[in-house]
N, C-alpha and C. Protein backbone atom coordinates (compact mmCIF):
# COMPACT_ATOMS: atom_id res chain seq x y z
N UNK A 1 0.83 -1.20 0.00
CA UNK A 1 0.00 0.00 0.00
C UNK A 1 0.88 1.26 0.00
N UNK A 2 0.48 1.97 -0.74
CA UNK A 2 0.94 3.47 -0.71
C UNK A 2 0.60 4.62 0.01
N UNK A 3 0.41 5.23 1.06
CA UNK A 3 0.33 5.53 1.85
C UNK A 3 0.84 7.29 2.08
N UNK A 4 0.19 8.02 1.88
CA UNK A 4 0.74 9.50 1.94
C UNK A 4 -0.11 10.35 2.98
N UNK A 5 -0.85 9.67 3.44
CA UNK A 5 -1.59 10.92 4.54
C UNK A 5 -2.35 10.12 5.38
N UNK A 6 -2.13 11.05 6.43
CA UNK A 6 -2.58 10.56 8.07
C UNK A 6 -3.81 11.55 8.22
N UNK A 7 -4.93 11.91 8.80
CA UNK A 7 -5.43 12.69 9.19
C UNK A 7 -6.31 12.84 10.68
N UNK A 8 -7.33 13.29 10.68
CA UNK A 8 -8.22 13.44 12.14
C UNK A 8 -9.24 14.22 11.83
N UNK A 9 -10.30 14.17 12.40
CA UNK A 9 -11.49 15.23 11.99
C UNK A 9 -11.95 14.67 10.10
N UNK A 10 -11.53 13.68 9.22
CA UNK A 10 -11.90 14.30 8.25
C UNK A 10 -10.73 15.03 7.64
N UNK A 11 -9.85 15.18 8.25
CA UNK A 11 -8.65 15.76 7.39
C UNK A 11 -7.36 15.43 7.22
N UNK A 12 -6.84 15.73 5.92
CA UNK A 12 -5.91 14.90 6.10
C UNK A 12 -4.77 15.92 5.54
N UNK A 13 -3.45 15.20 6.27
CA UNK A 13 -2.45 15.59 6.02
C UNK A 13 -1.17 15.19 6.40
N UNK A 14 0.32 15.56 6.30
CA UNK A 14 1.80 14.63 5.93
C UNK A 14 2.28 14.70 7.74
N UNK A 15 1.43 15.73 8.50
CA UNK A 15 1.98 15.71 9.94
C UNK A 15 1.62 14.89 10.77
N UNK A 16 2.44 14.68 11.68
CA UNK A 16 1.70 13.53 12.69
C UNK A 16 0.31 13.89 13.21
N UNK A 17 -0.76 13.32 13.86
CA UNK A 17 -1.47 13.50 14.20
C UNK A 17 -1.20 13.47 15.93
N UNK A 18 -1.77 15.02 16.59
CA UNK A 18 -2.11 15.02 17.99
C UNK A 18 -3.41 14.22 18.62
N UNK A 19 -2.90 13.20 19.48
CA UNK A 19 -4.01 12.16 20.63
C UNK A 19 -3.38 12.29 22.20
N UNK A 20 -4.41 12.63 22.75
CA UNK A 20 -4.66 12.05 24.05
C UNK A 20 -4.71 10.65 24.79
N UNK A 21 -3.70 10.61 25.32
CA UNK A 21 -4.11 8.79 25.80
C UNK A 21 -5.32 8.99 26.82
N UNK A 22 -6.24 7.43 26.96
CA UNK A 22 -7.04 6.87 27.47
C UNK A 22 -8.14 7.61 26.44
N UNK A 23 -8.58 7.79 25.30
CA UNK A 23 -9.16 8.41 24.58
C UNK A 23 -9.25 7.07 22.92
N UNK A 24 -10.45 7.22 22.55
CA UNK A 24 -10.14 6.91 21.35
C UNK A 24 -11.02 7.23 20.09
N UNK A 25 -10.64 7.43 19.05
CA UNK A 25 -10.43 8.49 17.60
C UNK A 25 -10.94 7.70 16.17
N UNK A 26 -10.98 8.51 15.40
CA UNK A 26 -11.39 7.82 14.47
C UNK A 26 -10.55 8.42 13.88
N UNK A 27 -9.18 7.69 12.67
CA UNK A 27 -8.35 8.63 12.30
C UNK A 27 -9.04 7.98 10.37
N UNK A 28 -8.03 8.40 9.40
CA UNK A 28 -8.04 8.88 8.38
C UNK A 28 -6.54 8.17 7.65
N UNK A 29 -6.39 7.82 6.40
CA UNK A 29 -5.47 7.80 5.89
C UNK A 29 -5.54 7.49 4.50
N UNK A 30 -4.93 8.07 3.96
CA UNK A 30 -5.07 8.62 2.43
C UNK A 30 -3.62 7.92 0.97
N UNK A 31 -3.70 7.31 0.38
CA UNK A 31 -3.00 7.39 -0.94
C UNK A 31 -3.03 6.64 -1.56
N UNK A 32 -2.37 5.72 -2.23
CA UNK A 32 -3.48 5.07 -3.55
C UNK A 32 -2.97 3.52 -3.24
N UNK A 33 -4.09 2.77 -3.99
CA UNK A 33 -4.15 1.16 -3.42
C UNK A 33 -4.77 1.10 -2.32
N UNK A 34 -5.40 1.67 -1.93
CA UNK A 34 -5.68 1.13 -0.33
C UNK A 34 -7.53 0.58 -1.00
N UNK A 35 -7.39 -0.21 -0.22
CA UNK A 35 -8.69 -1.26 0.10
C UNK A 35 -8.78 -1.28 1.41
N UNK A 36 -9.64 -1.30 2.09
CA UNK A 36 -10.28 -1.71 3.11
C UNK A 36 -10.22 -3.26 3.18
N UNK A 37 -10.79 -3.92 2.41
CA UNK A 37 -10.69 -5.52 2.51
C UNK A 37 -9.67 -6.12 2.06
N UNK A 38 -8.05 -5.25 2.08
CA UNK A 38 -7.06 -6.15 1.52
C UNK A 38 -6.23 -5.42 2.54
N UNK A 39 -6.56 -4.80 3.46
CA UNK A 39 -5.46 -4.08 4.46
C UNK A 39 -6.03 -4.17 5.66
N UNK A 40 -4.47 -4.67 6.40
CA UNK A 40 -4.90 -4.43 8.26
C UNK A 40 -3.90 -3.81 8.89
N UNK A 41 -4.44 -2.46 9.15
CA UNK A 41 -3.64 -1.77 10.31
C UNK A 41 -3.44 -1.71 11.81
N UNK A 42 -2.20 -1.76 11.80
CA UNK A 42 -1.88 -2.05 13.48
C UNK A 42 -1.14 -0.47 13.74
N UNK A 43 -0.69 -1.20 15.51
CA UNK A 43 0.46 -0.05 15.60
C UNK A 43 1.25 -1.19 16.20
N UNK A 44 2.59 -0.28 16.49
CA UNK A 44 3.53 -1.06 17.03
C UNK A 44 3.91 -1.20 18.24
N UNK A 45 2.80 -0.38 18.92
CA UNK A 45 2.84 -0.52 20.64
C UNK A 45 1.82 -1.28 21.14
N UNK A 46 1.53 -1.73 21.89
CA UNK A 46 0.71 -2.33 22.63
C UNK A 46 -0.30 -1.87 23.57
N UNK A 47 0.54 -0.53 23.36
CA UNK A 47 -0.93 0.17 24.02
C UNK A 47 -1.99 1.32 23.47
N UNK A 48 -1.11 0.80 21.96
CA UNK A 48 -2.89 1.63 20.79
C UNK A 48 -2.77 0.57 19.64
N UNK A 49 -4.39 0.12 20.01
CA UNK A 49 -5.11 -0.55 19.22
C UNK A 49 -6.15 -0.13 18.56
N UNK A 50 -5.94 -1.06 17.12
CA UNK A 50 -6.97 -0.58 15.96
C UNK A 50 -8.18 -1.85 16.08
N UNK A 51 -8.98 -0.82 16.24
CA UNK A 51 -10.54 -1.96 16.76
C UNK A 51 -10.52 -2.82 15.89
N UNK A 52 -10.53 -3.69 15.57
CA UNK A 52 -11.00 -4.89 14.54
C UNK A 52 -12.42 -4.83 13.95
N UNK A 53 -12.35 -4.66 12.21
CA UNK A 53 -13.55 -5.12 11.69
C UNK A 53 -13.90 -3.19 11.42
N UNK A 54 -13.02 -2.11 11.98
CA UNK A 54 -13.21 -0.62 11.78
C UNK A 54 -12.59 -0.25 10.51
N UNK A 55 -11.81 -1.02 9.86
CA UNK A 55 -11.43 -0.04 8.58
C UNK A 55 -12.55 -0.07 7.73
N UNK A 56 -12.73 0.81 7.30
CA UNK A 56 -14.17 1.10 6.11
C UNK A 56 -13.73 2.31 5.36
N UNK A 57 -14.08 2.07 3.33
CA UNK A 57 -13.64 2.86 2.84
C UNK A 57 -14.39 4.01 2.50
N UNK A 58 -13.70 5.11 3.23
CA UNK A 58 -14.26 6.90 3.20
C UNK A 58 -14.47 7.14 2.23
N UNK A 59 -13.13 7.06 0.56
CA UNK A 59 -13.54 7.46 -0.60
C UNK A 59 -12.78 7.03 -1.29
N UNK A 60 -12.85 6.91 -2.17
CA UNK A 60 -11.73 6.71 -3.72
C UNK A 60 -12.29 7.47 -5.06
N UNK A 61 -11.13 7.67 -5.34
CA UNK A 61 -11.20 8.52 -6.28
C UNK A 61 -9.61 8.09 -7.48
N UNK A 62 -9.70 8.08 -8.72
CA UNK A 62 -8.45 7.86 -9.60
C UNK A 62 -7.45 7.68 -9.07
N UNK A 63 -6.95 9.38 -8.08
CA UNK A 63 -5.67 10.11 -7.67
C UNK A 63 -5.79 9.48 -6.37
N UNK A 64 -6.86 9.09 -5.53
CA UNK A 64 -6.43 9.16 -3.79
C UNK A 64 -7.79 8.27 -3.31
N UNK A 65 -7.35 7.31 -2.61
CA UNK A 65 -7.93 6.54 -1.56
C UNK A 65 -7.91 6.49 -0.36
N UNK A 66 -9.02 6.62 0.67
CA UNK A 66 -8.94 6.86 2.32
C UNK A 66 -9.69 5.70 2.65
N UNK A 67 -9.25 5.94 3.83
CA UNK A 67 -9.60 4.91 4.87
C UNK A 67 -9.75 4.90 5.98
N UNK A 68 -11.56 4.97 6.68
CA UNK A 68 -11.24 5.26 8.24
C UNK A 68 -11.22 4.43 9.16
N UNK A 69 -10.69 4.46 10.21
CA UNK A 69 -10.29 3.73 11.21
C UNK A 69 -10.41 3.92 12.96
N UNK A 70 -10.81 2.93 13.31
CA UNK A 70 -10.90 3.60 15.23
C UNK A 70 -9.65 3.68 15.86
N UNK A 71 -8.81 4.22 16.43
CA UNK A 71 -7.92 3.70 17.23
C UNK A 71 -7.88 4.14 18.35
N UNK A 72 -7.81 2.97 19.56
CA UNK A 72 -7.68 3.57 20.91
C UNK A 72 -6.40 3.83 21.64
N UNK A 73 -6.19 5.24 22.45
CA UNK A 73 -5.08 4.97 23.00
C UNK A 73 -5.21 4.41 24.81
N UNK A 74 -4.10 3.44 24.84
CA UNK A 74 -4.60 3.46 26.40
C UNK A 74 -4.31 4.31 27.27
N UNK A 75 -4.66 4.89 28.52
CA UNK A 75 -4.75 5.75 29.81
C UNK A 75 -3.03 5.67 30.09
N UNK A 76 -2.84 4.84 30.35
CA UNK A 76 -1.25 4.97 30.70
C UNK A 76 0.07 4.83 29.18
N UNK A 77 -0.12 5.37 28.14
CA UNK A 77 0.44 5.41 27.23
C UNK A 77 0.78 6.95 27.66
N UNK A 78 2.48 6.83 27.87
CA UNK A 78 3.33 8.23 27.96
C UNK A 78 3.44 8.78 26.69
N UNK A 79 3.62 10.24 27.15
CA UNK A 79 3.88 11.20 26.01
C UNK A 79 4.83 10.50 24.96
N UNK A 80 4.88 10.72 23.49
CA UNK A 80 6.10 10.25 22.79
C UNK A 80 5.26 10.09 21.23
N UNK A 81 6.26 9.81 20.49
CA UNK A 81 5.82 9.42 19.23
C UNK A 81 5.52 8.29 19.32
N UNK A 82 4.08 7.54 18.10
CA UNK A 82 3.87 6.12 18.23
C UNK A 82 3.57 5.90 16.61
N UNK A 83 3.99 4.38 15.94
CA UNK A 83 3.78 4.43 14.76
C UNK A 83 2.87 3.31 14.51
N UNK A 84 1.93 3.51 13.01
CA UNK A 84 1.14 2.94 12.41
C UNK A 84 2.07 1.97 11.48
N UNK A 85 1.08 0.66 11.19
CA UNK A 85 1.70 -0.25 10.21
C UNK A 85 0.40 -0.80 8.94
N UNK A 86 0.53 -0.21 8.02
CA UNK A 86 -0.54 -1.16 6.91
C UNK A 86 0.11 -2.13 5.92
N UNK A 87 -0.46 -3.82 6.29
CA UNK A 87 -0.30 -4.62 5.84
C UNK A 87 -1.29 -5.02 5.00
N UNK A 88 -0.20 -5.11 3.55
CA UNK A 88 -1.31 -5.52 2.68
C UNK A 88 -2.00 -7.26 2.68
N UNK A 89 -3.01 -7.70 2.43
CA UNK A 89 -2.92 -9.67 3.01
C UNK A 89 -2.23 -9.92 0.99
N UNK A 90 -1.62 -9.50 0.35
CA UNK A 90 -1.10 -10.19 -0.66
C UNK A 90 -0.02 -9.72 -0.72
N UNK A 91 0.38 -9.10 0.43
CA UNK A 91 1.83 -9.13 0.44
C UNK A 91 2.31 -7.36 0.77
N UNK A 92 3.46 -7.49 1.35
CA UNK A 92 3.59 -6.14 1.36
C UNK A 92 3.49 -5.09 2.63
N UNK A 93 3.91 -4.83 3.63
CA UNK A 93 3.86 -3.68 4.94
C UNK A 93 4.37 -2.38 4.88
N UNK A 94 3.79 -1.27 5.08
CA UNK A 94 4.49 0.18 4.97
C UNK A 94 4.04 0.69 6.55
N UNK A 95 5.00 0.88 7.03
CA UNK A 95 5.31 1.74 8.02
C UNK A 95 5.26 3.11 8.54
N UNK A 96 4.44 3.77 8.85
CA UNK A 96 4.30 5.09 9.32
C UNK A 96 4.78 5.41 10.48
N UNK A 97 6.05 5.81 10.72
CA UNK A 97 6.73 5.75 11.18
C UNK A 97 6.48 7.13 12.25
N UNK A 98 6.16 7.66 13.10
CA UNK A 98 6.01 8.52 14.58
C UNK A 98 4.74 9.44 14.16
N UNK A 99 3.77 8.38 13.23
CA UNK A 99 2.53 9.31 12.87
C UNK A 99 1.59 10.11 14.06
N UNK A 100 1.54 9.26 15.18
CA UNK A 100 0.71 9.60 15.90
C UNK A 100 1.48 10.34 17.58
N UNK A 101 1.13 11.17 17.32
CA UNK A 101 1.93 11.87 19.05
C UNK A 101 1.15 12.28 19.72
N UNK A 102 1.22 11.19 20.78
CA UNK A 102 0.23 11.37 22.51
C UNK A 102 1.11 12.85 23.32
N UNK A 103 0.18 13.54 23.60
CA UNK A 103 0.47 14.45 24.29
C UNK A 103 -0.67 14.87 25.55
N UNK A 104 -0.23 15.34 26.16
CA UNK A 104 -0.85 15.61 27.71
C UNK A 104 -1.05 17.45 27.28
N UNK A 105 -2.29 17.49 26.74
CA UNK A 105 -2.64 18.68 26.08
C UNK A 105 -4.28 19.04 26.42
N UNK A 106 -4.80 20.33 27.05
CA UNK A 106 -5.99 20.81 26.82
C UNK A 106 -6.65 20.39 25.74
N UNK A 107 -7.36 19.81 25.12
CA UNK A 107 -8.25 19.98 23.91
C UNK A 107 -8.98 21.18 23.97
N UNK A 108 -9.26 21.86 23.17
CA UNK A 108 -10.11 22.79 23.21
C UNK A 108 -10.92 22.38 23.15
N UNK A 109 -11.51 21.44 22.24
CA UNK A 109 -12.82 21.06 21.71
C UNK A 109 -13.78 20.39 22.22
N UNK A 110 -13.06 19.90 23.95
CA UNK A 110 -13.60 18.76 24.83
C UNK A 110 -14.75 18.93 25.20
N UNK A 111 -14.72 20.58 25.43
CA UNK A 111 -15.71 20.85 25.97
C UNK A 111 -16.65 21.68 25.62
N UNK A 112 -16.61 21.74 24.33
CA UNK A 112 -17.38 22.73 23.43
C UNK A 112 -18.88 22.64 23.22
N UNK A 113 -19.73 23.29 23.17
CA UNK A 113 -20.65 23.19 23.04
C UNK A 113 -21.62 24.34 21.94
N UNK A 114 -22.79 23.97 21.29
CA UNK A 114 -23.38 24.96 20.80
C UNK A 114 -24.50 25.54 21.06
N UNK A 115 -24.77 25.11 22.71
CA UNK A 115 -25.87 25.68 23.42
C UNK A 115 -25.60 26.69 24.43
């Protein structure tokens, strides 16, 4: 799989993505070849997991294919970089290497409301 973008919210882009541990997300990932039913993404820690049976395909298009995904982080996962892995089942692993960075950060958005 080819693999050029990570995102969050619906968006995507080449920077790591900011997570909160004990929290979990629905992330995004974007570039061409990707199938949903020929790819399984992991990470390489043990303490963020990709729900099983969550990849489902967002869109395709000629130029670009996405793919969304749940991933949880756990409560005691320290600050640091953590990386994604998509394995293709006919062969083939690409590595995203410190895509995702847990940080001990305010969200703004936690508590937002429109009432």
């Amino acid at each position: 799989p080819d693999v050029q973008f990570i995102g969050f919210n619906s968006q995507l882009s080449r920077v790591a993505v900011r997570l909160n541990a004990g929290r979990s997300y629905s992330l995004f990932i974007g570039g061409s070849r990707l199938d949903a039913e020929s790819v399984r993404i992991g990470s390489t820690s043990g303490l963020i997991s990709v729900a099983a049976g969550s990849i489902v395909e967002h869109s395709r298009d000629e130029n670009l294919s996405v793919l969304r995904f749940e991933v949880a982080i756990a409560p005691e996962t320290p600050p640091g970089d953590y990386s994604l892995y998509i394995e293709a089942f006919g062969g083939g692993t690409t590595v995203l290497v410190g895509v995702l960075t847990i940080e001990e950060f305010l969200n703004p958005w936690i508590n937002y409301s429109l009432y």
